[in-house]
N, C-alpha and C. Protein backbone atom coordinates (compact mmCIF):
# COMPACT_ATOMS: atom_id res chain seq x y z
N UNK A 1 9.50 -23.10 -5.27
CA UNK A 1 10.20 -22.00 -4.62
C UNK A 1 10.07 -20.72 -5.44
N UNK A 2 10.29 -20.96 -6.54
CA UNK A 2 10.18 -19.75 -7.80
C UNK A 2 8.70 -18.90 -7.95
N UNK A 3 7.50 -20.35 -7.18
CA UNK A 3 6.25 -19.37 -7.27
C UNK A 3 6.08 -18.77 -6.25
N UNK A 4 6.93 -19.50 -4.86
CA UNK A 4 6.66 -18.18 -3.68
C UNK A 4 7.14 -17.00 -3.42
N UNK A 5 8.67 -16.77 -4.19
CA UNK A 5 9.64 -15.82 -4.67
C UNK A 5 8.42 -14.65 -5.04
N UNK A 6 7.66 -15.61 -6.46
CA UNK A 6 6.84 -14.50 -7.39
C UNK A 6 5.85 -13.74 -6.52
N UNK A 7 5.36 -14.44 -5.61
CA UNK A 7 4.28 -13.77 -4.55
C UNK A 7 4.78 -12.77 -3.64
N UNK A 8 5.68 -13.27 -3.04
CA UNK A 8 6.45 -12.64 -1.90
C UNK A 8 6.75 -11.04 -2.46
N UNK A 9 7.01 -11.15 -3.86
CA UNK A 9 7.98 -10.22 -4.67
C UNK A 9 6.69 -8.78 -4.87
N UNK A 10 5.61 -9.79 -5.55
CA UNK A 10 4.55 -8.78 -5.84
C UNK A 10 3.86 -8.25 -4.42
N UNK A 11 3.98 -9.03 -3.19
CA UNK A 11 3.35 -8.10 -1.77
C UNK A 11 4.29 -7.33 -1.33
N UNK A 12 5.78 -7.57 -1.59
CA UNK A 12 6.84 -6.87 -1.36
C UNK A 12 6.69 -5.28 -1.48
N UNK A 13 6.60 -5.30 -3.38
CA UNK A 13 6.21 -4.50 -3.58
C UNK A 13 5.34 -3.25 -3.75
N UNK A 14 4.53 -3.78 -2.84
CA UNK A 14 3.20 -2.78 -2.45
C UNK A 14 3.16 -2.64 -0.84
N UNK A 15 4.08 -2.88 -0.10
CA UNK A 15 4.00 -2.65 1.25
C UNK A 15 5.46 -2.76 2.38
N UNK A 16 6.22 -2.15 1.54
CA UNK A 16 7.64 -2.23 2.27
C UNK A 16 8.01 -0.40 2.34
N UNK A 17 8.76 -0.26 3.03
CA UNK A 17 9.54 1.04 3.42
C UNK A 17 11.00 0.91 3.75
N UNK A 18 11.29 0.00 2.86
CA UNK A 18 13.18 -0.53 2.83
C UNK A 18 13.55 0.37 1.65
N UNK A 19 14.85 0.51 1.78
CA UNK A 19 16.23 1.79 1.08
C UNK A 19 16.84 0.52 0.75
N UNK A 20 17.16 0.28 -0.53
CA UNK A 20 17.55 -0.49 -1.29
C UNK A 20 19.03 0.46 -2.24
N UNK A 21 20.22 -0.38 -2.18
CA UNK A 21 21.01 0.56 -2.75
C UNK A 21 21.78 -0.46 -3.55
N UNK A 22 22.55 -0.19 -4.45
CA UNK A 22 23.73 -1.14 -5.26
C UNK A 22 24.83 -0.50 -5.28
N UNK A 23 25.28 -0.01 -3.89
CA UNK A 23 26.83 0.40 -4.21
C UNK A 23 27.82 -0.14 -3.84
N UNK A 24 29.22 0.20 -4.27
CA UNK A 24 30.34 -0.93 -3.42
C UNK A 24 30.80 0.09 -2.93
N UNK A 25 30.78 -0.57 -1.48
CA UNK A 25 32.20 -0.56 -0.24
C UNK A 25 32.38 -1.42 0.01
N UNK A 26 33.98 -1.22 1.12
CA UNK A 26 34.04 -2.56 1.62
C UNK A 26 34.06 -2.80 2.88
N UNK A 27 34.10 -3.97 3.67
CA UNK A 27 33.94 -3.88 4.49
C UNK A 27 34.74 -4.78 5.74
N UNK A 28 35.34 -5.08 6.47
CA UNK A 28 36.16 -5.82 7.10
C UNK A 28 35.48 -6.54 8.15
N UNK A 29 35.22 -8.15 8.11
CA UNK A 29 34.42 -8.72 9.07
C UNK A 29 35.41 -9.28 10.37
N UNK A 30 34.61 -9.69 11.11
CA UNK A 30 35.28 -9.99 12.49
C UNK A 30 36.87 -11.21 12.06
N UNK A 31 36.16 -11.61 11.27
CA UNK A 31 37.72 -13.08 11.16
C UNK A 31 38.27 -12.52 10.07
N UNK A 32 38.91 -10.70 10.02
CA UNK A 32 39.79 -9.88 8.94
C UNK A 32 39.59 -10.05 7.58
N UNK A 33 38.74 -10.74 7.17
CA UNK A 33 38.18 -10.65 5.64
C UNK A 33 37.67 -9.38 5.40
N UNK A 34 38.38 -8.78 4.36
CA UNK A 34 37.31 -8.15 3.79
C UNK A 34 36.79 -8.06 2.53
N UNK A 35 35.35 -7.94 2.68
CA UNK A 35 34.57 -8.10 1.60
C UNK A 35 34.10 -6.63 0.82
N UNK A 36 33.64 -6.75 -0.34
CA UNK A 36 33.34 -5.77 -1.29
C UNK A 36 31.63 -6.15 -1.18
N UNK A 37 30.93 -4.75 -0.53
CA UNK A 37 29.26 -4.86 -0.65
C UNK A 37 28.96 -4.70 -2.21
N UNK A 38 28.21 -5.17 -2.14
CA UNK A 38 27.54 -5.21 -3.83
C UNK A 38 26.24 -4.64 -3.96
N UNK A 39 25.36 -4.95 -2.62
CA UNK A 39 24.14 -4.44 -2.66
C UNK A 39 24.12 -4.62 -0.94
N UNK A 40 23.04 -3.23 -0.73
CA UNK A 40 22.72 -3.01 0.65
C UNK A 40 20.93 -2.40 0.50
N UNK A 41 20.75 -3.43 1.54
CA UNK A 41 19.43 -3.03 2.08
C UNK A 41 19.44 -2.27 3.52
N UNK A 42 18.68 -1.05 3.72
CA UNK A 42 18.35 0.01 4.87
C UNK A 42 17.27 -0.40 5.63
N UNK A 43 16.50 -1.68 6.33
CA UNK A 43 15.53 -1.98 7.16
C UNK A 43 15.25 -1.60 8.10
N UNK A 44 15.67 -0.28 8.61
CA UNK A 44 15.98 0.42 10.32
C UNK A 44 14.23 0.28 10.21
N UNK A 45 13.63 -0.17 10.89
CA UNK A 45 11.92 0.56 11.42
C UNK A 45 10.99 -0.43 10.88
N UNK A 46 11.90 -1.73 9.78
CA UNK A 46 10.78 -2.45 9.32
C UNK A 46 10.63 -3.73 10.31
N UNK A 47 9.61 -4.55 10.14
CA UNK A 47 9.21 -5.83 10.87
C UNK A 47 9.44 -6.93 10.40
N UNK A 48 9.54 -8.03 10.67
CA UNK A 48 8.92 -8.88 10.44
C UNK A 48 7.68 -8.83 9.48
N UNK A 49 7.19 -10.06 8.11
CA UNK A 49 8.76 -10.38 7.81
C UNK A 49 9.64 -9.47 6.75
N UNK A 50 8.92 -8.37 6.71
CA UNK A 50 9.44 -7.58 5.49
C UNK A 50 11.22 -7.49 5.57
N UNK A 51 12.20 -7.71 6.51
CA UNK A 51 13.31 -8.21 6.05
C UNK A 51 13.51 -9.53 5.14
N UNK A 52 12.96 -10.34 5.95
CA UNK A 52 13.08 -11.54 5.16
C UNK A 52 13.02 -12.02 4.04
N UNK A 53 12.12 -11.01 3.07
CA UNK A 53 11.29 -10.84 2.01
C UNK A 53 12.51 -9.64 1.21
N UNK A 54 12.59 -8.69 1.75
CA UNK A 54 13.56 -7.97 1.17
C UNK A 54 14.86 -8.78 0.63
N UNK A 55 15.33 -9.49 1.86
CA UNK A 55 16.76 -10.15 1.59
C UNK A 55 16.40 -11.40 0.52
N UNK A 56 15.22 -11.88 0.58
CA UNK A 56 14.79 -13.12 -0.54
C UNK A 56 15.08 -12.37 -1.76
N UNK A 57 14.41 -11.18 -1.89
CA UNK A 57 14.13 -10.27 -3.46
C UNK A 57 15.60 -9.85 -3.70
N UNK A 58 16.72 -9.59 -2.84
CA UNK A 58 18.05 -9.03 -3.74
C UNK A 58 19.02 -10.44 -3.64
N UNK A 59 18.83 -11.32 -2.69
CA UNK A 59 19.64 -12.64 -3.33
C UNK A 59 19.13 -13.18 -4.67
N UNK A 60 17.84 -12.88 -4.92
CA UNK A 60 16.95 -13.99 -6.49
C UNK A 60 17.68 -13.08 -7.40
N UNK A 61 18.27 -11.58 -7.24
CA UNK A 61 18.57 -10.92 -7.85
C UNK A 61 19.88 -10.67 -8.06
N UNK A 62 20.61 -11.06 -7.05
CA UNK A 62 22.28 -10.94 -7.17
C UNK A 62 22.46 -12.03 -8.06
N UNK A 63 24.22 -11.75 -8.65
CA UNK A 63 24.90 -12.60 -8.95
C UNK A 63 25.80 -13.55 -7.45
N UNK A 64 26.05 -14.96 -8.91
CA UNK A 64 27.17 -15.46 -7.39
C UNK A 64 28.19 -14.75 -7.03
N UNK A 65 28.94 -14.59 -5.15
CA UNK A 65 29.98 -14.11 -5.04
C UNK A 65 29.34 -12.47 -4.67
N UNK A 66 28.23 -11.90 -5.22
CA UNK A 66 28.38 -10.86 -4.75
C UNK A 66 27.69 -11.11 -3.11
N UNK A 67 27.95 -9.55 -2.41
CA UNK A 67 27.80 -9.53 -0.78
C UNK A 67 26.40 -8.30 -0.42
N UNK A 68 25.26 -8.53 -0.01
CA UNK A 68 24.67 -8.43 0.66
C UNK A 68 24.91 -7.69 2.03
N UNK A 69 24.53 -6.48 2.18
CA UNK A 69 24.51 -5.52 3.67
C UNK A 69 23.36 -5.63 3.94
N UNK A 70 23.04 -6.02 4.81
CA UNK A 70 21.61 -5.93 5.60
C UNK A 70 21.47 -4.98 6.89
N UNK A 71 20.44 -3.86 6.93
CA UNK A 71 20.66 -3.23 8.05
C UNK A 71 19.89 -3.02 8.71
N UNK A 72 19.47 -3.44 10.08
CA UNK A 72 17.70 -3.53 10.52
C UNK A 72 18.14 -3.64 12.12
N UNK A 73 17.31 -3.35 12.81
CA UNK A 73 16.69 -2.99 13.98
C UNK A 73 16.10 -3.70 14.87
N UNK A 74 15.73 -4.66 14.19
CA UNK A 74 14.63 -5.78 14.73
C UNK A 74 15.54 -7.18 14.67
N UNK A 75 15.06 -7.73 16.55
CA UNK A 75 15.93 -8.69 16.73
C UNK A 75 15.91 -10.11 15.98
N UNK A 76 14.39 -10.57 15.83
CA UNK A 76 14.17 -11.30 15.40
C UNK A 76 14.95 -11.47 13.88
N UNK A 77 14.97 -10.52 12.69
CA UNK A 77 15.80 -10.19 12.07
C UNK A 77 16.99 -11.33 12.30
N UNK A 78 17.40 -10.75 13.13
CA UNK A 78 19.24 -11.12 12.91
C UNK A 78 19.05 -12.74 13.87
N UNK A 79 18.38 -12.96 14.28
CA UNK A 79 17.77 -14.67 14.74
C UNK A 79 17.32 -15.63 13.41
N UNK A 80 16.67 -14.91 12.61
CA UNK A 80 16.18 -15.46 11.06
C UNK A 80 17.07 -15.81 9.86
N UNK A 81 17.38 -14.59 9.87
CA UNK A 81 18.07 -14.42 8.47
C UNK A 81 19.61 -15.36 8.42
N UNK A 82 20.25 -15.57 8.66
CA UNK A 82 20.92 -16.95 8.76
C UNK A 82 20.49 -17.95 8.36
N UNK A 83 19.45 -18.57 9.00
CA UNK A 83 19.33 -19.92 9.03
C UNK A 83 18.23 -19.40 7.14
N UNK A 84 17.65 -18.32 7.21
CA UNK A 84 16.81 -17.69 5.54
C UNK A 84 18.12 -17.99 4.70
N UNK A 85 19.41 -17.44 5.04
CA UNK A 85 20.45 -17.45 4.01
C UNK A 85 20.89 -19.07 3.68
N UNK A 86 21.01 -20.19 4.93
CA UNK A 86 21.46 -20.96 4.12
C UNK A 86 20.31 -22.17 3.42
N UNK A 87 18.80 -21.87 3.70
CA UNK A 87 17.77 -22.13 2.74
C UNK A 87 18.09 -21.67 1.18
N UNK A 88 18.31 -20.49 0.79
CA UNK A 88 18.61 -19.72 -0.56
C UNK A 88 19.97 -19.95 -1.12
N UNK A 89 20.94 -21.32 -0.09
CA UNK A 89 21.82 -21.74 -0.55
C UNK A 89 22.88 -20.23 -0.57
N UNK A 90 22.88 -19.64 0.18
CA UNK A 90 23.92 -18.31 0.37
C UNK A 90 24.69 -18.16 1.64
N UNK A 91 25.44 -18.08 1.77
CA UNK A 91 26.58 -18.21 3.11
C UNK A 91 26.55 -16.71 4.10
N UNK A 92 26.10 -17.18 4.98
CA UNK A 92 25.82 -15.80 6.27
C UNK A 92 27.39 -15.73 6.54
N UNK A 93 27.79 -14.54 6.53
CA UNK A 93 29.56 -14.40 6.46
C UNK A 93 29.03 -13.41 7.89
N UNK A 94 28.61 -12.61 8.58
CA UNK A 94 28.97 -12.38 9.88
C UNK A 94 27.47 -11.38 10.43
N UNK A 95 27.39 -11.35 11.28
CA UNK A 95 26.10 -10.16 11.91
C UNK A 95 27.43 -9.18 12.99
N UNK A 96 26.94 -7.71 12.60
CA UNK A 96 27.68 -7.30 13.54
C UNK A 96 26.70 -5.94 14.32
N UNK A 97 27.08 -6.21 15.39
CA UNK A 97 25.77 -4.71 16.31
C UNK A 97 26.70 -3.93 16.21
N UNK A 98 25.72 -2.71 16.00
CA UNK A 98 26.22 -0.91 16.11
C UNK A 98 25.68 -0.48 17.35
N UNK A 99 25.61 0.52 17.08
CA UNK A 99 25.11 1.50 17.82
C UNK A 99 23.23 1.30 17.64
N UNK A 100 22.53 1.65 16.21
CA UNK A 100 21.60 1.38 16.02
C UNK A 100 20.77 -0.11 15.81
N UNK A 101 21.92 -0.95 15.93
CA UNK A 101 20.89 -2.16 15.39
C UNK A 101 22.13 -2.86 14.68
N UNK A 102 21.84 -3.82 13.96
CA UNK A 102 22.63 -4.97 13.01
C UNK A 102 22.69 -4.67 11.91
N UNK A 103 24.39 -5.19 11.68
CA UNK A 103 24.45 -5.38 9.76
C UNK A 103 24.95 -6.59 9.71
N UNK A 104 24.02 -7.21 8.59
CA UNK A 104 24.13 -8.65 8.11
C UNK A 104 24.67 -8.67 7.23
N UNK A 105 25.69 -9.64 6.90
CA UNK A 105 26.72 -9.31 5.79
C UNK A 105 26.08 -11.21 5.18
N UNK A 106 25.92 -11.15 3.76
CA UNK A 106 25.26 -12.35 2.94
C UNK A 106 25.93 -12.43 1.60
N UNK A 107 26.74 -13.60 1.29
CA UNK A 107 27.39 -13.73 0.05
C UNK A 107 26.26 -14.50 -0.75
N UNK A 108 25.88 -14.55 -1.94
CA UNK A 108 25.59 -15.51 -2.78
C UNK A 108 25.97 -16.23 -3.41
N UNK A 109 25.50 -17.60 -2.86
CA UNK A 109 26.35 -18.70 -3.65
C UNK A 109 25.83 -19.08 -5.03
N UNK A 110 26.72 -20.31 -5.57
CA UNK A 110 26.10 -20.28 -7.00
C UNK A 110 24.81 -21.42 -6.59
């Protein structure tokens, strides 16, 4: 898993157009939790799978407990990334539609 991480990481990096941020807000999900973002990714315009790949590169990188914003456009996206989160052993805490598209909210587990 650690050598496809390393691959994924180095094509990542030469062909993505994701806004990558580490700030906290918080945020209130549908079942009144609210959570503290830790890190947010901006995917509005990207494809397949460059979310998928994005959200792989800041979970290998979070700590446990912190929360994951995911924000993208693309349906397939928010069909994937769930069932991606509980592969990486991380808990999909809610998808919610805007106006523009989806935010995926992703805790990391230990």
């Amino acid at each position: 898993m650690k050598l496809l991480v390393t691959l994924w990481r180095k094509w990542f990096k030469r062909s993505h157009e994701v806004t990558v941020n580490k700030g906290l807000h918080q945020v209130e999900l549908p079942d009144g939790e609210i959570v503290q973002v830790t890190h947010s990714a901006d995917c509005i315009g990207a494809s397949c799978p460059r979310p998928q790949l994005v959200t792989m590169q800041m979970l290998d990188e979070m700590e446990s407990g912190d929360i994951l914003e995911l924000v993208s456009d693309n349906s397939t996206t928010v069909e994937t990334i769930p069932a991606l989160a509980m592969v990486l052993y991380s808990d999909h805490l809610a998808t919610l539609h805007t106006k523009t598209g989806w935010r995926i909210y992703i805790r990391k587990s230990d």
